[in-house]
C-alpha atoms as a PDB file:
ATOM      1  CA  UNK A   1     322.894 258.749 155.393  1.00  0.00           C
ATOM      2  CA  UNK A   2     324.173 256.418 152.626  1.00  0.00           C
ATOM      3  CA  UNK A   3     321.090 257.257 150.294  1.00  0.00           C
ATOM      4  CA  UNK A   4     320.495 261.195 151.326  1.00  0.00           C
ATOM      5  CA  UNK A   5     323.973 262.144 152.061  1.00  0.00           C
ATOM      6  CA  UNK A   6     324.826 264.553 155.183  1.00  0.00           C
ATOM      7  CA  UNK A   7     324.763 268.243 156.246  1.00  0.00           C
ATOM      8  CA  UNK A   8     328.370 269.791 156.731  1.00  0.00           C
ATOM      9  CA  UNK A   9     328.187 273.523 157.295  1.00  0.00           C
ATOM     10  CA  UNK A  10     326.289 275.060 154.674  1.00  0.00           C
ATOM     11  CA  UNK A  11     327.285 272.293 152.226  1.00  0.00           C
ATOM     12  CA  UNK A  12     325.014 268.826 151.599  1.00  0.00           C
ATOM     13  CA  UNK A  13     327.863 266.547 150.839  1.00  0.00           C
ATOM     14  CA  UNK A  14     326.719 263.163 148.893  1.00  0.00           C
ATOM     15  CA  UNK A  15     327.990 259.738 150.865  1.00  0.00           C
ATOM     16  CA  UNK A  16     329.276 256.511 149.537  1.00  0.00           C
ATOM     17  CA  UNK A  17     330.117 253.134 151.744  1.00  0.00           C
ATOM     18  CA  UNK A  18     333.364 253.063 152.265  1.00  0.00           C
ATOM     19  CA  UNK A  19     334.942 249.511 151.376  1.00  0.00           C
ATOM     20  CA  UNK A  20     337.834 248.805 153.030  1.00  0.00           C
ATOM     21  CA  UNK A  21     338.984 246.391 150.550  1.00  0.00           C
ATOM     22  CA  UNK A  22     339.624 249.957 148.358  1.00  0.00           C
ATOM     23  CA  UNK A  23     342.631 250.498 149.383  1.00  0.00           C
ATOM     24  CA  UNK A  24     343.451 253.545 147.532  1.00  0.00           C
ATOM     25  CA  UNK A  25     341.277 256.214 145.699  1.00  0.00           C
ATOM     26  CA  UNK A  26     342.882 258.213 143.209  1.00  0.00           C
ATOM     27  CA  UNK A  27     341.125 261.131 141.442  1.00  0.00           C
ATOM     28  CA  UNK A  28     341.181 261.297 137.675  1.00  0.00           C
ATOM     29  CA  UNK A  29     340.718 265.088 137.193  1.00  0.00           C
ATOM     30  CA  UNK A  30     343.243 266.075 140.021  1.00  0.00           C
ATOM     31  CA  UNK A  31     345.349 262.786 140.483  1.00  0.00           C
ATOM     32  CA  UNK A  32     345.288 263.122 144.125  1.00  0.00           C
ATOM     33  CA  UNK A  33     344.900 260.618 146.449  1.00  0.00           C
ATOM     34  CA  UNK A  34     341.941 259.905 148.606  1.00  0.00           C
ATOM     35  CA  UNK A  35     338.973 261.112 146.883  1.00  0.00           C
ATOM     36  CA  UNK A  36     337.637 260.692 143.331  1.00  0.00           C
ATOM     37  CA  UNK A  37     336.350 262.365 140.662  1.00  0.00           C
ATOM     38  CA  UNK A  38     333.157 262.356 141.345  1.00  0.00           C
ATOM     39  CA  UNK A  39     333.788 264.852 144.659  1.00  0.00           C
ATOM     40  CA  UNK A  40     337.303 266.450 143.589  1.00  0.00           C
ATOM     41  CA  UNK A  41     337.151 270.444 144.561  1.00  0.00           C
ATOM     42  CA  UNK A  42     340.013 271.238 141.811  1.00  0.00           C
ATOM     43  CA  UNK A  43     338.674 273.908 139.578  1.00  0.00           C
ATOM     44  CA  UNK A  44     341.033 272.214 136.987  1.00  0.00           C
ATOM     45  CA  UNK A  45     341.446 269.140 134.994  1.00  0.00           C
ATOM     46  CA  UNK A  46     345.041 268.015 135.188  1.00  0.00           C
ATOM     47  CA  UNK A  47     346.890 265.629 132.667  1.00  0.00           C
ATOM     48  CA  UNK A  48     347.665 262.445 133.625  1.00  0.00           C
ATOM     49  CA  UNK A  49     350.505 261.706 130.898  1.00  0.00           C
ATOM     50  CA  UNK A  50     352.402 264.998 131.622  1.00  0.00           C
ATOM     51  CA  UNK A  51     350.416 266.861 134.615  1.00  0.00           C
ATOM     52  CA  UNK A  52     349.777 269.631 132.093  1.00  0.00           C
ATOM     53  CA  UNK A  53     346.483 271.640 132.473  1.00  0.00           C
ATOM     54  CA  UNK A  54     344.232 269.515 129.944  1.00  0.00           C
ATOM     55  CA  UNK A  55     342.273 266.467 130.035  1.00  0.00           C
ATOM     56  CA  UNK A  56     344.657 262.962 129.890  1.00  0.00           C
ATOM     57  CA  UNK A  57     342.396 261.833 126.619  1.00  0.00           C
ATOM     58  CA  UNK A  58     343.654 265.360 124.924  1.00  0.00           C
ATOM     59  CA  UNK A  59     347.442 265.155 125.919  1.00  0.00           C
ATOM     60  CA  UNK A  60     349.960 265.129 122.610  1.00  0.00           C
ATOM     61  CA  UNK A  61     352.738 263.721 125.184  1.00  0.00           C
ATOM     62  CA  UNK A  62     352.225 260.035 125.702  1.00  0.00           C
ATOM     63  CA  UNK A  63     356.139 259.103 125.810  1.00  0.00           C
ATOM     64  CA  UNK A  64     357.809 257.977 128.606  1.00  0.00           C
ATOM     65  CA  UNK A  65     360.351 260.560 127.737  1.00  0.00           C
ATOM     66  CA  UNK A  66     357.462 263.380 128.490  1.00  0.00           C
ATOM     67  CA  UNK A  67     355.974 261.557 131.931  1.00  0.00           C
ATOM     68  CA  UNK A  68     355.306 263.867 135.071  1.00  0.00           C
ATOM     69  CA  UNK A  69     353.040 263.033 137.859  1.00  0.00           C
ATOM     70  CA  UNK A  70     350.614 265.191 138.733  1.00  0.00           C
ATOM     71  CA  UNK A  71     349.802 264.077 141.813  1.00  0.00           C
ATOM     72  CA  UNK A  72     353.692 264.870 143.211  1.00  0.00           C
ATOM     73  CA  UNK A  73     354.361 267.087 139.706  1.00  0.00           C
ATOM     74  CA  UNK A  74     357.867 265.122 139.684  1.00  0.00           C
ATOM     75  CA  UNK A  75     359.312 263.794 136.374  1.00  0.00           C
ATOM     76  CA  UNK A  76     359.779 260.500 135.767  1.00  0.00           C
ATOM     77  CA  UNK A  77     356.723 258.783 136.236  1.00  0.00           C
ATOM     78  CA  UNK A  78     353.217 259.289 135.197  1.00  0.00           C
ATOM     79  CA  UNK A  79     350.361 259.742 137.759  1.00  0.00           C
ATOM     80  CA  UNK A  80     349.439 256.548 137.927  1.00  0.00           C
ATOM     81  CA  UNK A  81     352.442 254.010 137.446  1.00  0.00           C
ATOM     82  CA  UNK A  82     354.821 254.671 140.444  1.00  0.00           C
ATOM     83  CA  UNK A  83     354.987 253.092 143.944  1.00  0.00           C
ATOM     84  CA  UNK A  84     357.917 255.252 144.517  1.00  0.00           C
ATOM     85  CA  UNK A  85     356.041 258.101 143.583  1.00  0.00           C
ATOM     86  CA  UNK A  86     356.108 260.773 147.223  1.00  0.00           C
ATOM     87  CA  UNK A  87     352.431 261.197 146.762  1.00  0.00           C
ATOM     88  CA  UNK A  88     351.399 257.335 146.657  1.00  0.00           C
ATOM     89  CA  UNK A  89     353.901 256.672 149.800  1.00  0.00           C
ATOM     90  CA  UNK A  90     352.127 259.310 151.697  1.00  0.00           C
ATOM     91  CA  UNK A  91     348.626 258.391 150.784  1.00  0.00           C
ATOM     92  CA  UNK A  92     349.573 254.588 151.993  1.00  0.00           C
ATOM     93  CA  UNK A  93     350.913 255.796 155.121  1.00  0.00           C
ATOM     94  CA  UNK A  94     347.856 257.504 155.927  1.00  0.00           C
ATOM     95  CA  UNK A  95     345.847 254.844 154.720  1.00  0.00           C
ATOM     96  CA  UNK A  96     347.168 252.466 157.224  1.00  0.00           C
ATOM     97  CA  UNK A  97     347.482 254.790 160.304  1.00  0.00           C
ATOM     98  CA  UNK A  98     343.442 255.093 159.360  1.00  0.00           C
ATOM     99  CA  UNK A  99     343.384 251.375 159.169  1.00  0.00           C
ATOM    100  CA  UNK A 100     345.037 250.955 162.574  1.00  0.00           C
ATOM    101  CA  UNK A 101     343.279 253.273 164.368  1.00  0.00           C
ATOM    102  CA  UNK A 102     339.672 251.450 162.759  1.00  0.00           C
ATOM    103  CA  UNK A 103     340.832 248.411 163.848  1.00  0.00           C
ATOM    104  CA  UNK A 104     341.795 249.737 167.355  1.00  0.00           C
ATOM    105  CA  UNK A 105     338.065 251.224 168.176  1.00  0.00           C
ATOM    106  CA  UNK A 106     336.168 248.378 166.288  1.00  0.00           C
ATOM    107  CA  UNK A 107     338.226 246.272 168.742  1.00  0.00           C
ATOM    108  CA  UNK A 108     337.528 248.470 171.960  1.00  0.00           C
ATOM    109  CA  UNK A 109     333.646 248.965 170.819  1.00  0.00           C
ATOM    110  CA  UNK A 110     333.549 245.342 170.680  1.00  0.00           C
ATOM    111  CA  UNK A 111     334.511 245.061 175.000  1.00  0.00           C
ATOM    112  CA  UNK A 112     332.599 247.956 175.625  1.00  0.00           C
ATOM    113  CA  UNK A 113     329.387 246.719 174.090  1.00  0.00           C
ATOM    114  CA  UNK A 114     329.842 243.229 175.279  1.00  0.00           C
ATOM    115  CA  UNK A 115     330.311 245.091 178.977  1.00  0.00           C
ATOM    116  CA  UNK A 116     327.482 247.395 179.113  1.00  0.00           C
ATOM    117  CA  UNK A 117     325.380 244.568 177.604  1.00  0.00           C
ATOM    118  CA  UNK A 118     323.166 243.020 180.437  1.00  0.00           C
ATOM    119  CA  UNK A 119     322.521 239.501 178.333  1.00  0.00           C
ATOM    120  CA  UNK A 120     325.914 239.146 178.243  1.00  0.00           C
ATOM    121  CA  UNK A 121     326.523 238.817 181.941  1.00  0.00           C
ATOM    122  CA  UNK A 122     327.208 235.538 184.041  1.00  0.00           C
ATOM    123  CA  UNK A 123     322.825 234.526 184.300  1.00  0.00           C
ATOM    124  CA  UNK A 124     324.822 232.171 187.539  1.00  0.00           C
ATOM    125  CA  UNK A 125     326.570 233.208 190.469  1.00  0.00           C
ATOM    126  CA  UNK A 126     328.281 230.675 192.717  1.00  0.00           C
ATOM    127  CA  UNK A 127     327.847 230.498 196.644  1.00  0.00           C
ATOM    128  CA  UNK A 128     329.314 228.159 198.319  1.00  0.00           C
ATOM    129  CA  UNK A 129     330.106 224.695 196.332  1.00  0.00           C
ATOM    130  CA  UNK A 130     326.223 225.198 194.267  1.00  0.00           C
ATOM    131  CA  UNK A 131     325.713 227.443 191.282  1.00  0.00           C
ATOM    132  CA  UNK A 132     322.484 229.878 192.039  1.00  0.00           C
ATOM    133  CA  UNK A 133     320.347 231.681 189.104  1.00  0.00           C
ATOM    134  CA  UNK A 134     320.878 235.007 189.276  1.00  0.00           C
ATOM    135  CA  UNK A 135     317.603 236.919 187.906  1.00  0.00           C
ATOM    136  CA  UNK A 136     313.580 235.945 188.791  1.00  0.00           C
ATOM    137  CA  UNK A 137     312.534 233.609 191.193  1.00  0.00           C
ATOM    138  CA  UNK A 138     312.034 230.118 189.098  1.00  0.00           C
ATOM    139  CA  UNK A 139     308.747 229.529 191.235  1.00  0.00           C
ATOM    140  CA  UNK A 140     306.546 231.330 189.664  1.00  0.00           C
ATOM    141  CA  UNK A 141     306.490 233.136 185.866  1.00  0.00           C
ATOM    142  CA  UNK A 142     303.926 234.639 183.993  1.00  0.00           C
ATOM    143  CA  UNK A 143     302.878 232.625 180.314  1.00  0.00           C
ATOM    144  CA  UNK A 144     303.446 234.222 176.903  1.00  0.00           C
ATOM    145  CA  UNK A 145     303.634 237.759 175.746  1.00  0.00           C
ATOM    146  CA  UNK A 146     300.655 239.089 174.261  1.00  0.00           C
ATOM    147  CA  UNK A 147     298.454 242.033 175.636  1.00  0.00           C
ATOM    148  CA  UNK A 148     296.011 239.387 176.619  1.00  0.00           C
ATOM    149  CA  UNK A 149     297.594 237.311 178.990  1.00  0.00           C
ATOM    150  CA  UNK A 150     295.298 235.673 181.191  1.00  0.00           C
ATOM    151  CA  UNK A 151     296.689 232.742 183.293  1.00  0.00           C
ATOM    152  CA  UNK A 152     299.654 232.614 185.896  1.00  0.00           C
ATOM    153  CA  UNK A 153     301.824 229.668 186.129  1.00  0.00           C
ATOM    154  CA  UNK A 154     303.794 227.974 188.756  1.00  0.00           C
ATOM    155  CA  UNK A 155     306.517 225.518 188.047  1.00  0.00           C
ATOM    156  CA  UNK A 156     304.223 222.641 188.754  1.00  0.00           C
ATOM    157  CA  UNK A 157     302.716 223.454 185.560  1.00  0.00           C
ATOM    158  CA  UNK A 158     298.942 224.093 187.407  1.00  0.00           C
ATOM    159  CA  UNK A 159     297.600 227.210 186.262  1.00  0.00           C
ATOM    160  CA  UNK A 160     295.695 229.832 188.024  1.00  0.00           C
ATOM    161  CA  UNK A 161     292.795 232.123 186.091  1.00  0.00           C
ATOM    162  CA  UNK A 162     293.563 236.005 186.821  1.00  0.00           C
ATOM    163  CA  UNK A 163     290.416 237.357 189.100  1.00  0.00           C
ATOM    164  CA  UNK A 164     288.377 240.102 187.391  1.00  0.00           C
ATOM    165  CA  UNK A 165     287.304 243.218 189.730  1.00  0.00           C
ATOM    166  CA  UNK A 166     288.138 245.870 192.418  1.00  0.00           C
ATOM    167  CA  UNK A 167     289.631 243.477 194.297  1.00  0.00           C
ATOM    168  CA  UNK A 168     291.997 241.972 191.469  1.00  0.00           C
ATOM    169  CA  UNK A 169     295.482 243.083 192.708  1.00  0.00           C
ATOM    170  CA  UNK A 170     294.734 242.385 196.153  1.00  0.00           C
ATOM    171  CA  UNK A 171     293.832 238.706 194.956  1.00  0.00           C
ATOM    172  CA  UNK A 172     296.796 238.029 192.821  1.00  0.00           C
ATOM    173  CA  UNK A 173     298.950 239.353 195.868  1.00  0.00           C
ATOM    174  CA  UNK A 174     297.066 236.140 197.534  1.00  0.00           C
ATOM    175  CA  UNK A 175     297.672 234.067 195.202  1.00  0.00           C
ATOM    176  CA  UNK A 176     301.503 234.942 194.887  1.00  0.00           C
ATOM    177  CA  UNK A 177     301.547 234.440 198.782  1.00  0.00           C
ATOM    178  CA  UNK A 178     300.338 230.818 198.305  1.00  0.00           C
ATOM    179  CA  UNK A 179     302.370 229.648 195.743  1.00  0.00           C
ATOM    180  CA  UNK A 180     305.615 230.436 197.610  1.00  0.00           C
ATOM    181  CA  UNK A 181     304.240 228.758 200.680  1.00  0.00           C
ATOM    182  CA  UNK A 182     303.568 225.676 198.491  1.00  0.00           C
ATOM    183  CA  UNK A 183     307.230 225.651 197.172  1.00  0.00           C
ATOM    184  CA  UNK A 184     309.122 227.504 200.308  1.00  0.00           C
ATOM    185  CA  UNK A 185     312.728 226.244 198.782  1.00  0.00           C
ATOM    186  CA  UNK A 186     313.094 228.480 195.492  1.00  0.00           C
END
């Protein structure tokens, strides 16, 4: 998504990763807050000196005397220099509701993975006064992973070859048999 951007209507919209040590993004055509330049929808370039409808590099009016913002079009401060400017407060109080609420569903994501998550259940149960393994017999378990596997091993460490034929699966079925007669407490 990052690299090809996403579908939204009829529109393909470009993507960026959003940092959330950014606190605030501030256009420099529009002087709005939350976007940037590079995505602003304004059909016009807005002054950042005096909000007038020209680029900031072209403004005449670089006094203090002359400042309007043209983010909140107020006089008094320019578009970029004001914490007490009505469109800065309003962008900061959304960008900490949206900070909250991230930090409330990264938090409750976080339980319900680590709940739905098998590996991260108890692997021991308790029954009386002795802790039991919860899972696969310990008696017998089958060696490695690969496609070939060949050999079944108990937990005395003797191994068994795997019979070949017809009569394979009735064979290992007799072999399972014996091994948990040989070791009748797990």
């Amino acid at each position: 998504i990052l690299r090809e951007g996403f579908l939204h209507g009829p529109l393909w919209l470009p993507t960026k990763k959003w940092d959330i040590g950014m606190k605030s993004t501030q256009c420099f055509k529009c002087w709005k807050w939350g976007h940037t330049q590079s995505v602003c929808n304004s059909p016009e370039e807005y002054c950042g000196f005096c909000a007038g409808q020209h680029a900031t590099k072209e403004c005449q009016k670089q006094g203090i005397e002359d400042a309007r913002c043209a983010a909140c079009k107020k006089p008094g401060h320019r578009a970029w220099m004001s914490m007490k400017c009505p469109a800065h407060k309003e962008n900061w109080a959304k960008q900490k509701a949206l900070e909250a609420e991230l930090n409330r569903s990264t938090v409750s994501a976080h339980h319900r993975i680590q709940a739905d998550n098998p590996a991260s259940q108890l692997l021991w149960t308790t029954v009386g006064n002795k802790r039991k393994r919860v899972g696969r017999p310990l008696g017998l378990s089958v060696a490695g992973e690969a496609p070939g596997q060949t050999k079944l091993f108990s937990s005395s460490g003797r191994s068994t070859p795997l019979p070949q034929g017809e009569e394979a699966e009735m064979e290992i079925d007799t072999i399972i048999q014996n091994e948990l007669a040989q070791n009748p407490t797990q």
